[in-house]
Protein backbone atom coordinates (compact mmCIF):
# COMPACT_ATOMS: atom_id res chain seq x y z
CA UNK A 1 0.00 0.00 0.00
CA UNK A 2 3.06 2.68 0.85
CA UNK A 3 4.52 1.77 -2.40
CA UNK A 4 1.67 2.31 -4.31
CA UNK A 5 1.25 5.68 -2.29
CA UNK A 6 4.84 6.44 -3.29
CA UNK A 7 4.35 5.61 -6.89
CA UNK A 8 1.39 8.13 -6.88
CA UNK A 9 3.32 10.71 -5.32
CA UNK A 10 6.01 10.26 -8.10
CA UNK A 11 3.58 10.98 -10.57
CA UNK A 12 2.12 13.93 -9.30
CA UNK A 13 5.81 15.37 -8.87
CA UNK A 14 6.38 15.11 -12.38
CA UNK A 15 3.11 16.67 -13.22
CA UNK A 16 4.11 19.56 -10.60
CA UNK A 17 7.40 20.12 -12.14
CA UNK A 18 5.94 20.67 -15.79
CA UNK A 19 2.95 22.99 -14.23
CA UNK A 20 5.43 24.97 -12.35
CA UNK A 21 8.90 25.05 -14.86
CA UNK A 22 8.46 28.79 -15.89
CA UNK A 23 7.46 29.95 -12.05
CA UNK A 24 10.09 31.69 -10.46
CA UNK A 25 11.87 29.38 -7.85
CA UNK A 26 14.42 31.90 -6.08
CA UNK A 27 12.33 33.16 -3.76
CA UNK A 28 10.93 31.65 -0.64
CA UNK A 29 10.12 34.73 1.15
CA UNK A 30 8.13 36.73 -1.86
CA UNK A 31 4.56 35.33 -2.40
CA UNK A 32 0.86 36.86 -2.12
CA UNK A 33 -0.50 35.61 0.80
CA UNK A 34 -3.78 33.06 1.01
CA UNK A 35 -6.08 31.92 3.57
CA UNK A 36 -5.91 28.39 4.61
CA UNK A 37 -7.59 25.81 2.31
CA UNK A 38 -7.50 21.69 2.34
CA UNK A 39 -8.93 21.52 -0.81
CA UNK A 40 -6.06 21.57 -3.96
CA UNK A 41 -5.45 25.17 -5.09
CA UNK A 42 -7.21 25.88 -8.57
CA UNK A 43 -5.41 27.34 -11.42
CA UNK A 44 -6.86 29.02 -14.93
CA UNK A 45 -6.43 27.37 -18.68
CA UNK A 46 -6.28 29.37 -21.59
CA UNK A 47 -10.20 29.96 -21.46
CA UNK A 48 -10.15 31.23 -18.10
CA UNK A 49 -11.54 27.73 -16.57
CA UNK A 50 -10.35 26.79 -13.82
CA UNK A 51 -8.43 23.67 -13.29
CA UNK A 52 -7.39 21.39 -10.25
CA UNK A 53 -3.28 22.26 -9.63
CA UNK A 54 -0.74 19.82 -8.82
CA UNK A 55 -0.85 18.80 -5.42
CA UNK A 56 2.98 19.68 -4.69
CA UNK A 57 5.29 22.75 -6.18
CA UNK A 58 8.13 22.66 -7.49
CA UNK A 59 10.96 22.69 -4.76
CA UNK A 60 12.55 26.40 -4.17
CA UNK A 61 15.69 27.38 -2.67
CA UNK A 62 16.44 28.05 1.16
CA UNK A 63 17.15 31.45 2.20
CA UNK A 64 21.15 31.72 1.97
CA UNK A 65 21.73 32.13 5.86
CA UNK A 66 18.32 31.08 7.09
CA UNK A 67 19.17 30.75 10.90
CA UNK A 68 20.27 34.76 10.89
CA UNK A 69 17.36 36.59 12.72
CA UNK A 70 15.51 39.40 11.37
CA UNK A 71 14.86 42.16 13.86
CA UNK A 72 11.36 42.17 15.10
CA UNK A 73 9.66 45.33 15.97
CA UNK A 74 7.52 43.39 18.53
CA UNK A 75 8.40 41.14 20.87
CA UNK A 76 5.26 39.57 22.31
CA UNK A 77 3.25 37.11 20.43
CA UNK A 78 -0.78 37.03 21.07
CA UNK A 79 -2.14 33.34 21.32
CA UNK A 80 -6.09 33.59 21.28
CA UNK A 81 -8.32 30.41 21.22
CA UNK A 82 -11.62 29.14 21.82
CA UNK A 83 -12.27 25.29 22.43
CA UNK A 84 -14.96 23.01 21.12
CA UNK A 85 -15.68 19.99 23.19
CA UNK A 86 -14.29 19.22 26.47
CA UNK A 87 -13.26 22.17 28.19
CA UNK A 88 -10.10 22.09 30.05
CA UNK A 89 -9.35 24.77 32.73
CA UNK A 90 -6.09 25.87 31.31
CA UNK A 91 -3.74 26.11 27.96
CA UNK A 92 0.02 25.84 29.06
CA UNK A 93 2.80 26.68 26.49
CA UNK A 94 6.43 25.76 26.40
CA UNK A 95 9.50 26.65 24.55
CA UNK A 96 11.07 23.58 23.23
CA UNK A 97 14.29 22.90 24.34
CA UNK A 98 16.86 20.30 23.72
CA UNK A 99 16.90 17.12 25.90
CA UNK A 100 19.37 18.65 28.52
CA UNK A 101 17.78 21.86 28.64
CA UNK A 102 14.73 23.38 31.40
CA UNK A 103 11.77 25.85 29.85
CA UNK A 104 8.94 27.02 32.24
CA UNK A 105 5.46 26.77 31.27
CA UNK A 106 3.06 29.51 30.91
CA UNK A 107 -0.67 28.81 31.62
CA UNK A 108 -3.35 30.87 29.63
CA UNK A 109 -6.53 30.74 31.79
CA UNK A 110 -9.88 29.29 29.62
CA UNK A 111 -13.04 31.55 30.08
CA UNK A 112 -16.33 28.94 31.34
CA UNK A 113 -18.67 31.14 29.78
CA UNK A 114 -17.13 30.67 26.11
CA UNK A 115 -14.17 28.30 26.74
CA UNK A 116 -11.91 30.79 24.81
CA UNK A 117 -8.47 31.60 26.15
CA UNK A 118 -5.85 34.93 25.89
CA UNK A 119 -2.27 34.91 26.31
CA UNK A 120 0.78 36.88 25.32
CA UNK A 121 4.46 35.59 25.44
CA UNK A 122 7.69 37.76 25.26
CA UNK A 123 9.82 35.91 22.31
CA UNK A 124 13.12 36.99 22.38
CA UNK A 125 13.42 34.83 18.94
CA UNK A 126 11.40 33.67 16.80
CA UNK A 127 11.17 29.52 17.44
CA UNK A 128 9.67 26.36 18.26
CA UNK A 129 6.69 25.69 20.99
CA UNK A 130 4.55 23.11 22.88
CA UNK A 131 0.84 23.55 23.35
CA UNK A 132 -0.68 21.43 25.63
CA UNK A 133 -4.43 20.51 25.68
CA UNK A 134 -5.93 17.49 27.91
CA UNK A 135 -2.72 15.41 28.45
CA UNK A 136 -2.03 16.41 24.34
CA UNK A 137 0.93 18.25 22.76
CA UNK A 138 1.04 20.40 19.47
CA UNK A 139 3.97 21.62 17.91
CA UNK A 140 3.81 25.18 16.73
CA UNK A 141 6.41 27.75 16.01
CA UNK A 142 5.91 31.63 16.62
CA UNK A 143 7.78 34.98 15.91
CA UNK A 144 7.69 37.81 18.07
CA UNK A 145 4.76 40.16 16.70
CA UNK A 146 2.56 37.30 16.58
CA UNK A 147 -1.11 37.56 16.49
CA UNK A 148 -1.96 33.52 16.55
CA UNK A 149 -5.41 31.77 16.98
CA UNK A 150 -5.65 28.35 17.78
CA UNK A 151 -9.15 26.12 17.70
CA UNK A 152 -8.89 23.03 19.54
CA UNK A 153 -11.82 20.53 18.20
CA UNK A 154 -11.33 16.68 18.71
CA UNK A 155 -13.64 16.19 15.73
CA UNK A 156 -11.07 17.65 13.55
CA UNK A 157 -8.64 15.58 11.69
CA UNK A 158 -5.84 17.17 13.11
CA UNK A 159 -7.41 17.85 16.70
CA UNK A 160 -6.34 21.83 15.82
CA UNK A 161 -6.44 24.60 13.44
CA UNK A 162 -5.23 28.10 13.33
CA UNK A 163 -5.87 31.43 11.78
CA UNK A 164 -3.61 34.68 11.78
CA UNK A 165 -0.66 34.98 10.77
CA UNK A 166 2.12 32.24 10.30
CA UNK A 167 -1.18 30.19 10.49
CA UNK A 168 0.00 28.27 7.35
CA UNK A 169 3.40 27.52 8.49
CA UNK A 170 1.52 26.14 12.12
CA UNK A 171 -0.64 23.97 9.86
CA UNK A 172 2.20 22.57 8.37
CA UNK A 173 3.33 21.18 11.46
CA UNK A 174 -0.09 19.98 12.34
CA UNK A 175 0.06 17.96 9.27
CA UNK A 176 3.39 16.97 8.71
CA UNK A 177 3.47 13.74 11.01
CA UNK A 178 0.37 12.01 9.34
CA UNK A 179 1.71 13.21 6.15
CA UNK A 180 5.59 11.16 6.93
CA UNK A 181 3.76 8.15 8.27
CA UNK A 182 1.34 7.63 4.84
CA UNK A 183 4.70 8.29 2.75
CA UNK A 184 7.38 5.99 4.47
CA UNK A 185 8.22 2.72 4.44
CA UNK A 186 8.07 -0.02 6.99
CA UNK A 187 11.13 -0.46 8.97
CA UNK A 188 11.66 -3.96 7.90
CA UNK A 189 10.73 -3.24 3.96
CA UNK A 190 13.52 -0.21 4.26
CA UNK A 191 16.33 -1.69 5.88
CA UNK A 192 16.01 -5.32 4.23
CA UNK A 193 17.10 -3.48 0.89
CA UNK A 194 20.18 -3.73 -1.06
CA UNK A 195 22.08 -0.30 -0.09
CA UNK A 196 21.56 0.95 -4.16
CA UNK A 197 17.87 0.77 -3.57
CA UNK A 198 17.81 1.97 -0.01
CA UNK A 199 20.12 5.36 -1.03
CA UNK A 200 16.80 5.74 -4.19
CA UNK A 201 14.03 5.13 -1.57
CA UNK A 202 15.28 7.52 1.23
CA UNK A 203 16.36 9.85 -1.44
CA UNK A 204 12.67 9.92 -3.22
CA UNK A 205 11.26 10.14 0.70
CA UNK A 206 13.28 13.10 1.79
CA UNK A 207 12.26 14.72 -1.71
CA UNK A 208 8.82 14.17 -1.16
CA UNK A 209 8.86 15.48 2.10
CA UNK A 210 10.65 18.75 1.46
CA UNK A 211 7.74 18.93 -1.90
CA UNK A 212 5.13 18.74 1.26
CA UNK A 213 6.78 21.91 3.07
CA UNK A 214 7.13 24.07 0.36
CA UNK A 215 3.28 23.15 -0.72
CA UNK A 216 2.27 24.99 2.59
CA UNK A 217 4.50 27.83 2.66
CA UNK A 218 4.86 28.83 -1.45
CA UNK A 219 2.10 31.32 -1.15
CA UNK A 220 3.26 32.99 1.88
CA UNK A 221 4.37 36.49 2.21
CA UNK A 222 6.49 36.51 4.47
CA UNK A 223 7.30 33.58 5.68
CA UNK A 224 9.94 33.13 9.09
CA UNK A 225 13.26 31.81 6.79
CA UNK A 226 14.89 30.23 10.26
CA UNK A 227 11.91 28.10 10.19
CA UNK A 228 12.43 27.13 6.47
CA UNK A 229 15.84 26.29 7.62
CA UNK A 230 14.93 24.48 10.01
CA UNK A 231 12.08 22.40 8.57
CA UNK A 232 14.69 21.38 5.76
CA UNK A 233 17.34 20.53 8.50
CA UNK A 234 15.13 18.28 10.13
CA UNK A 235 14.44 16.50 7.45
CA UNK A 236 17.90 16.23 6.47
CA UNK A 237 18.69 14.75 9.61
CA UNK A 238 15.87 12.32 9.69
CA UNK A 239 17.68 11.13 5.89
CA UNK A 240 20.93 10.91 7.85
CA UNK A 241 19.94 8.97 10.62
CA UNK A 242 17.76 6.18 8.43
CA UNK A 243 21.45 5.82 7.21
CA UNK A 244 22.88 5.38 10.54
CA UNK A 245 20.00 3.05 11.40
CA UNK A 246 20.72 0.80 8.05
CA UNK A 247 24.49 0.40 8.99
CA UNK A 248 22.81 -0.64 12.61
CA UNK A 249 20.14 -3.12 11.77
CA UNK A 250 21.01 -4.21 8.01
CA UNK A 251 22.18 -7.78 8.73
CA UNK A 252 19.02 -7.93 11.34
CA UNK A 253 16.92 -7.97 8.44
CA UNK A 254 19.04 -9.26 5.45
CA UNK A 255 21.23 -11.13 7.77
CA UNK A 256 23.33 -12.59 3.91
CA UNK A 257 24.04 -9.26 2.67
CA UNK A 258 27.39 -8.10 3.78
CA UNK A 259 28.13 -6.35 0.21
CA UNK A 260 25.52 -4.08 1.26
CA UNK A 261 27.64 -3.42 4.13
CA UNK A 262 31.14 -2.91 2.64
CA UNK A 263 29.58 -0.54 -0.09
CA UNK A 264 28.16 1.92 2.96
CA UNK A 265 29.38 5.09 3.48
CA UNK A 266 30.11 7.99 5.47
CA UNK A 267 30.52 10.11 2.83
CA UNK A 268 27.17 11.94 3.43
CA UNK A 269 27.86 13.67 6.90
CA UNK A 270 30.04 16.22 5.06
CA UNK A 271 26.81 17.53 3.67
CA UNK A 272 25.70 17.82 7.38
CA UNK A 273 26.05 21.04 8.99
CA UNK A 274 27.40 19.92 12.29
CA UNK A 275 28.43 23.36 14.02
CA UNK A 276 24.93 25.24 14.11
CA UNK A 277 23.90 25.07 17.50
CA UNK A 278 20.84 26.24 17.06
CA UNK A 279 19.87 22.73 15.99
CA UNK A 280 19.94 21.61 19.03
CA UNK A 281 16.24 22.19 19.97
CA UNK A 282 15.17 19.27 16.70
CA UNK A 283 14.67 15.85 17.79
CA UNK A 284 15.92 14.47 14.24
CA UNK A 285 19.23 16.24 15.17
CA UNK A 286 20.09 15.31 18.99
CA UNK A 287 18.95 12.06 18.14
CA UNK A 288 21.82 11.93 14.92
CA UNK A 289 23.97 13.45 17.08
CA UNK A 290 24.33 10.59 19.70
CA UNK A 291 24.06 7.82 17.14
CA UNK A 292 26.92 9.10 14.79
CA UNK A 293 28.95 9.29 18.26
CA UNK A 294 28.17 5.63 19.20
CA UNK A 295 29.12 4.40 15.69
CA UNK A 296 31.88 6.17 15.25
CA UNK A 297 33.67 5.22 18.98
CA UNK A 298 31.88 1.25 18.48
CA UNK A 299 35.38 -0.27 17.18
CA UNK A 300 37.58 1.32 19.67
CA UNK A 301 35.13 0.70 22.86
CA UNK A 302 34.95 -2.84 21.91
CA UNK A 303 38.62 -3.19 21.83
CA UNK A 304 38.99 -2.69 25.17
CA UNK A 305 37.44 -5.98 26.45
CA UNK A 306 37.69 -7.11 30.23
CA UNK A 307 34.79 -7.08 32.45
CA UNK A 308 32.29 -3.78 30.91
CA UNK A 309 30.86 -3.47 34.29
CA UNK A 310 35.05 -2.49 35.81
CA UNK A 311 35.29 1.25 36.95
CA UNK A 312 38.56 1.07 34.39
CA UNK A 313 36.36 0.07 31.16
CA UNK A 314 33.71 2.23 32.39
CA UNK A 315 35.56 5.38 32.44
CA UNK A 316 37.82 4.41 29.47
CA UNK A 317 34.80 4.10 27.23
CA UNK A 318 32.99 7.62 28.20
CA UNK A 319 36.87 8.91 27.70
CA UNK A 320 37.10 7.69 23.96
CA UNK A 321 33.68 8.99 23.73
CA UNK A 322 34.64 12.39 25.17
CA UNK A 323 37.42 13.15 23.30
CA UNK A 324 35.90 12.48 20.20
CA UNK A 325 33.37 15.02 20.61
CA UNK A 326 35.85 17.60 19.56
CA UNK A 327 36.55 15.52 16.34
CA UNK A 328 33.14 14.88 15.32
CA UNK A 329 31.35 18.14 16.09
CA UNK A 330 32.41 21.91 15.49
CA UNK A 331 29.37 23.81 17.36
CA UNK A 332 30.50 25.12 21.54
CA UNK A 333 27.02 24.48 22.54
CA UNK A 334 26.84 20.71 20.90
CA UNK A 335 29.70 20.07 22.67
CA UNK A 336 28.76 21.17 25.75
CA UNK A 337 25.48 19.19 25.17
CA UNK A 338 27.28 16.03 23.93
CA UNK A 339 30.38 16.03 26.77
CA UNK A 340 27.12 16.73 29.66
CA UNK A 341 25.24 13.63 28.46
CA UNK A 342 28.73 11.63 28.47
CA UNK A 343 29.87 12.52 32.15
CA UNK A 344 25.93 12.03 33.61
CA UNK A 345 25.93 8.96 32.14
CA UNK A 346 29.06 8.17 33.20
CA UNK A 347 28.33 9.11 37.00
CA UNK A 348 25.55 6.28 36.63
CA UNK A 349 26.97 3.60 35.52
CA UNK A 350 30.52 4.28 37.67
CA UNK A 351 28.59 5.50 41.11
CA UNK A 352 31.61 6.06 42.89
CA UNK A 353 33.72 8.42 40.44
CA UNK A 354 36.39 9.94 42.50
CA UNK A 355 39.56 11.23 40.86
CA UNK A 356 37.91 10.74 37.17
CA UNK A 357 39.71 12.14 34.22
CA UNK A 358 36.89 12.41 32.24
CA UNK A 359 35.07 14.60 35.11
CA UNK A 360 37.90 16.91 35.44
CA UNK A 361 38.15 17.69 32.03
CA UNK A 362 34.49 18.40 32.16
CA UNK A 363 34.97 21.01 34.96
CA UNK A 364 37.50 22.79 32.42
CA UNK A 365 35.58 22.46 29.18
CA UNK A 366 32.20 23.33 29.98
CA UNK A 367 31.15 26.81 30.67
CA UNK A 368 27.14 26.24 30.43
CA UNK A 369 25.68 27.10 34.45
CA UNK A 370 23.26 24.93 33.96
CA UNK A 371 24.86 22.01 32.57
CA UNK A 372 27.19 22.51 35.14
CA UNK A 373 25.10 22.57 37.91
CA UNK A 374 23.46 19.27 36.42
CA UNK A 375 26.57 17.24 36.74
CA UNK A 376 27.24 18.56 40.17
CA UNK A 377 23.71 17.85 41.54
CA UNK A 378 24.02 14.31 39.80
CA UNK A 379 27.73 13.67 41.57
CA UNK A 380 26.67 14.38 44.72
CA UNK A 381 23.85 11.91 44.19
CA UNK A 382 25.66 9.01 43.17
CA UNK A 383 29.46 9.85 44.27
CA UNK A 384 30.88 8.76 47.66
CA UNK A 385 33.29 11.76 48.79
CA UNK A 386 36.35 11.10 50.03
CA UNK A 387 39.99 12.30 49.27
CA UNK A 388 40.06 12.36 45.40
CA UNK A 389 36.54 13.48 44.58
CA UNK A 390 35.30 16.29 42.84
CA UNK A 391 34.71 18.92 45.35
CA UNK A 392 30.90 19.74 45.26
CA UNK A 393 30.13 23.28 44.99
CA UNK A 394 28.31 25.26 48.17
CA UNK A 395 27.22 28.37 48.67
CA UNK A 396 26.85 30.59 52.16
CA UNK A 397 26.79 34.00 53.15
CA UNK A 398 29.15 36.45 54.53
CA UNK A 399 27.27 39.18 57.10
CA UNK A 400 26.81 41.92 55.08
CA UNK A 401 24.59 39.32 53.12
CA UNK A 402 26.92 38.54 50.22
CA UNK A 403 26.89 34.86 48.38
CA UNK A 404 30.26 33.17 48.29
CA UNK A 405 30.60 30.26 46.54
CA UNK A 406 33.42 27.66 46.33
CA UNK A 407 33.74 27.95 42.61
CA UNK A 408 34.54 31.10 43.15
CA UNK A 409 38.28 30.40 44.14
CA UNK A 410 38.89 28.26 40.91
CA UNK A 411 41.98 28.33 40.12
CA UNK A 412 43.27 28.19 43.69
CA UNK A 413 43.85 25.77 46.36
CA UNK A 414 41.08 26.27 49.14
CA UNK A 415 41.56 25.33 53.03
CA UNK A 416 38.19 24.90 54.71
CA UNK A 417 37.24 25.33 58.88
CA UNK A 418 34.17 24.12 59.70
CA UNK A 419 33.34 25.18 62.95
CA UNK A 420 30.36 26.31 64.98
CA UNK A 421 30.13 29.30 68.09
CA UNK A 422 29.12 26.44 70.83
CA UNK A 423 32.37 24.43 69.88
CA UNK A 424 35.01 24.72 72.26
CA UNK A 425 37.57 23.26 70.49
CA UNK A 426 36.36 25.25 67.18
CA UNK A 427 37.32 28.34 69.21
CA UNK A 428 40.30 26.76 70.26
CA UNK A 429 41.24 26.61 66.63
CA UNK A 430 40.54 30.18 66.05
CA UNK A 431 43.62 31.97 66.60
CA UNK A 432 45.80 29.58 65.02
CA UNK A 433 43.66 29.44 61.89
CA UNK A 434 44.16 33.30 61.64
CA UNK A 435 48.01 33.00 62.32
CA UNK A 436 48.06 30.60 59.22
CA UNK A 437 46.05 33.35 57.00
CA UNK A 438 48.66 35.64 58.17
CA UNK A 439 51.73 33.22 56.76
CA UNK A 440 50.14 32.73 53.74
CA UNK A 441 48.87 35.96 53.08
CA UNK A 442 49.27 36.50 49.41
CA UNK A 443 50.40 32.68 48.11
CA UNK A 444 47.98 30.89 46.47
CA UNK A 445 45.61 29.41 48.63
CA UNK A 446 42.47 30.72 49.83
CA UNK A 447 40.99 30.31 53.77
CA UNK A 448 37.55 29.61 54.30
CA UNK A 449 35.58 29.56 57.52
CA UNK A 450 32.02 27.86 57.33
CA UNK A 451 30.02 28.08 60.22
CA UNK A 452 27.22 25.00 60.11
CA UNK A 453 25.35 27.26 63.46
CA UNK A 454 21.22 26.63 63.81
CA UNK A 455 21.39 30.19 64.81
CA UNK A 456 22.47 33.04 62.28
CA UNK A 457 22.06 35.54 64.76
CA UNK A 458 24.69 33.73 67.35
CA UNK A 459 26.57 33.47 64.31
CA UNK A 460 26.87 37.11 63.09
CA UNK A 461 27.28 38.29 67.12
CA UNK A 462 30.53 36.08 67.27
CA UNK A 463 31.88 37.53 63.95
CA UNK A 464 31.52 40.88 64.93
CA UNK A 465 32.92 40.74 69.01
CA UNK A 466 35.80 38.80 67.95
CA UNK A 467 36.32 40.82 64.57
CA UNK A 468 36.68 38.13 62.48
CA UNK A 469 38.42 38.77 59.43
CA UNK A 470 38.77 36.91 56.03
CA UNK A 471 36.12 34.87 54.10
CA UNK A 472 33.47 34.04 56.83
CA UNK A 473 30.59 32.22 55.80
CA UNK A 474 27.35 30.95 57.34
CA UNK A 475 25.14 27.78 55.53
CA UNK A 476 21.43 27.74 56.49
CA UNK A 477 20.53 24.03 57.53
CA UNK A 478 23.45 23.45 60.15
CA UNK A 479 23.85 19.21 60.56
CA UNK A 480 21.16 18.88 57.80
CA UNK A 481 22.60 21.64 55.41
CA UNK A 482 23.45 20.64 51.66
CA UNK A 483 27.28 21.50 53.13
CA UNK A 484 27.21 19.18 56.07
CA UNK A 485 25.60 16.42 53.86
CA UNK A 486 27.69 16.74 51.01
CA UNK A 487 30.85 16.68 53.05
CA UNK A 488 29.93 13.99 54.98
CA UNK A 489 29.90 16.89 58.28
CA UNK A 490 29.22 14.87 61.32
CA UNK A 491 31.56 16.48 64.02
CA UNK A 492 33.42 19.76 64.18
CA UNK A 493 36.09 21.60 63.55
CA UNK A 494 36.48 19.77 60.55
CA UNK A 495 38.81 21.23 57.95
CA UNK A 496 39.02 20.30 54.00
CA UNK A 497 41.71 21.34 51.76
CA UNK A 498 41.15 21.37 48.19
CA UNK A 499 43.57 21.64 44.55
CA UNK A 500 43.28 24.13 42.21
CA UNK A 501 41.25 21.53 40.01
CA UNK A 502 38.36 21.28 42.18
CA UNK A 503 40.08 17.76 43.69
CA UNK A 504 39.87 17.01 47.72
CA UNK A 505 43.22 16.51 48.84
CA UNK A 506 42.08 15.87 52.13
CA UNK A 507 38.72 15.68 53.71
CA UNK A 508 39.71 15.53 57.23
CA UNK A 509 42.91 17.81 57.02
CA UNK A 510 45.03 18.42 60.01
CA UNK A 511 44.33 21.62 62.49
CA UNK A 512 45.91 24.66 62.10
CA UNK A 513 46.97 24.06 65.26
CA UNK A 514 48.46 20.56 64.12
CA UNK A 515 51.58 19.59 61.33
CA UNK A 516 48.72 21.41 58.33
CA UNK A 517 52.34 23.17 57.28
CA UNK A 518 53.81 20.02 56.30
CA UNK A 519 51.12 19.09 54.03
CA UNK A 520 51.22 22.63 52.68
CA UNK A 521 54.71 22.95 52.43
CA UNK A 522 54.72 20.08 49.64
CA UNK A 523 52.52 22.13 47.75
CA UNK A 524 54.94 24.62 46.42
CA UNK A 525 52.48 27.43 47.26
């Protein structure tokens, strides 16, 4: 049945390209706008009668730099709507994101007396979005400056339409997923071809499927060119990975066929624009992305043999993966995307990954907060800390209400007193602790004094009557604290000193009071 739908669809093309040969195909941007119609546009014959067009046009070209921005002279898009059926109480939209990535939703509020809704969004870009309606999701895209309106009706074959403008474009989308399933092949019927035939039928399919988007968006004025560039990407990338998924599953189906094997290719990913990280936020392309990475590290990680479950074959495989990143991909942000997912997974599958390579490199490659703060919340989660181990990050507060952070001393090595005002042999400490600031005054090595006190207010009166001096910090939480739990606090004065790299040297380091110059004198400070 697909094949004969394909066969049709071949037809029609060629029909389309002979109705459409002298229409100018430059331009994707300049066209007379026209409402929304599901019946085939009509055209004129010599007499003036009009005649049923082609169902698809005639492919045009992609804006030269499609993913450049125009400037918008508005920046908040109107979403209106009205819903026929069952009501819900609210609308909630969402910015898609990539896989690794966090976007808040925003409700709009449905009227009882009408069950229409209102909403406005700031859009800093233009870009994709995610309605949701009773437990269902619709992909739409919107510009800043637009003036949207959505109808949600379960009777409809889509379950949504839209008016306003870019309401052809959000139609499209509607559309497109029926429109892939009715066109492609099964699984088994694609991958159990030759690779001559398969290259033709994914060809023909990616064709067909970049005839479908221009048949929606020919006649628009002004159509948004980043999403014309990134419709065709994701179809591009759906093309590449059916070739990534043949290489995988070939043999599955045609288990005889290794010519089919040896004549495959990689030849095609240097038509693949792996450096725009804007294509990030497309399934199609994360989902190429992490494939290409596992075929392309397969050989090497199954050299390495031994048991796969060993801390040593764990981190050595995430480490061949890492450092091919760099090869593979040219975008900052897919990096940072691609070396994240490697370390979380690694964390895991290792659970206890103290003194990790593939961590520390992390720490020095990866700028993104948030993907940051990801592997740190995950390390904590699954690491046990001891000497070796990634520092975690903590925050506290100095009095005049400042946030200090341990990252902030990067760079540095970092020697930690944890102490508390009721602790007699914190005090104890006190003096001698300032005596070693004194010594080291200007090396580097930064002090810190972390007070894990229930009381803030004993805290700060201590600080002030003694006048202490230097980086004096207070955690809210005391024993229970995100500080105490994630250095393992359970009596004090405790001290920690820390590398440069973010490493523990040692979590239990000796008092000021103590031999602590020893171990600081074979530092070279």
């Amino acid at each position: 049945m697909k094949k004969l739908i394909y066969g049709s669809f071949l037809v029609i093309l060629s029909l389309t390209l002979l109705t459409c040969q002298n229409q100018d195909r430059t331009n994707t941007t300049q066209a007379v706008s026209s409402p929304i119609t599901t019946e085939a546009p009509q055209i004129q014959d010599e007499k003036g009668t009009a005649q049923p067009e082609a169902q698809f046009v005639a492919a045009r070209k992609a804006p030269r730099n499609p993913f450049k921005e125009k400037k918008y002279e508005d920046s908040t898009a109107v979403i209106t709507g009205k819903i026929i059926g069952k009501r819900d109480r609210k609308i909630k939209l969402r910015k898609k994101v990539n896989n690794l990535s966090y976007a808040k939703s925003k409700s709009f509020k449905v009227d009882k007396e009408d069950n229409t809704f209102k909403g406005e969004v700031v859009l800093h870009e233009s870009g994709y979005y995610i309605l949701y309606y009773r437990s269902k999701k619709y992909s739409i895209y919107l510009t800043p400056g637009d003036q949207l309106d959505v109808t949600f009706d379960s009777d409809s074959p889509n379950g949504i339409s839209y008016a306003g403008n870019n309401a052809a474009i959000n139609t499209y989308l509607a559309q497109k997923e029926n429109y892939d399933k009715d066109i492609s092949l099964s699984k088994r019927s694609l991958y159990k071809m030759e690779y001559r035939g398969f290259i033709d039928s994914i060809d023909e399919e990616r064709a067909s499927k970049e005839e479908f988007l221009w048949s929606f968006i020919k006649d628009i004025e002004d159509v948004p060119s980043r999403f014309v560039g990134y419709e065709l990407a994701d179809i591009q990338f759906e093309w590449a990975n059916q070739q990534l998924s043949y290489y995988n599953t070939h043999l599955n189906y045609n288990p005889s066929d290794f010519e089919s094997l040896d004549k495959f290719s990689y030849k095609f990913t240097k038509k693949l624009d792996l450096k725009n990280d804007l294509l990030l936020n497309l399934d199609n392309f994360s989902d190429f992305i992490d494939d290409y990475l596992a075929v392309k590290t397969s050989s090497e990680i199954y050299q390495l043999g031994g048991d796969p479950l060993s801390g040593y074959v764990i981190t050595e495989k995430h480490r061949i993966m890492y450092d091919k990143v760099d090869e593979l991909f040219k975008g900052k942000e897919i990096r940072s995307y691609m070396k994240t997912q490697i370390v979380s997974d690694l964390i895991g599958e290792d659970g206890t990954p103290t003194m990790n390579p593939v961590i520390l490199k992390f720490r020095k490659d990866v700028e993104n907060e948030d993907y940051r703060e990801m592997i740190d919340d995950k390390y904590v989660k699954y690491a046990m800390i001891d000497n070796g181990s990634i520092a975690p990050d903590f925050e506290g507060v100095t009095i005049d209400g400042r946030v200090i952070k341990l990252s902030d001393f990067e760079g540095k090595y970092v020697y930690v007193d944890v102490w508390a005002t009721w602790c007699g042999p914190c005090k104890h400490e006190l003096p001698y602790f300032d005596q070693l600031k004194q010594e080291y005054s200007g090396r580097n090595i930064e002090f810190l004094s972390v007070s894990i006190d229930k009381s803030r207010f004993a805290w700060e009166e201590m600080v002030r009557n003694k006048n202490m001096q230097g980086n004096q910090l207070f955690v809210h939480g005391d024993w229970g604290s995100d500080f105490a739990l994630f250095y393992d606090v359970k009596a004090v004065p405790q001290f920690i000193l820390i590398d440069p790299e973010g490493q523990i040297i040692d979590i239990t380091a000796r008092h000021p009071s103590g031999r602590i110059r020893e171990d600081l004198a074979m530092l070279n400070l």
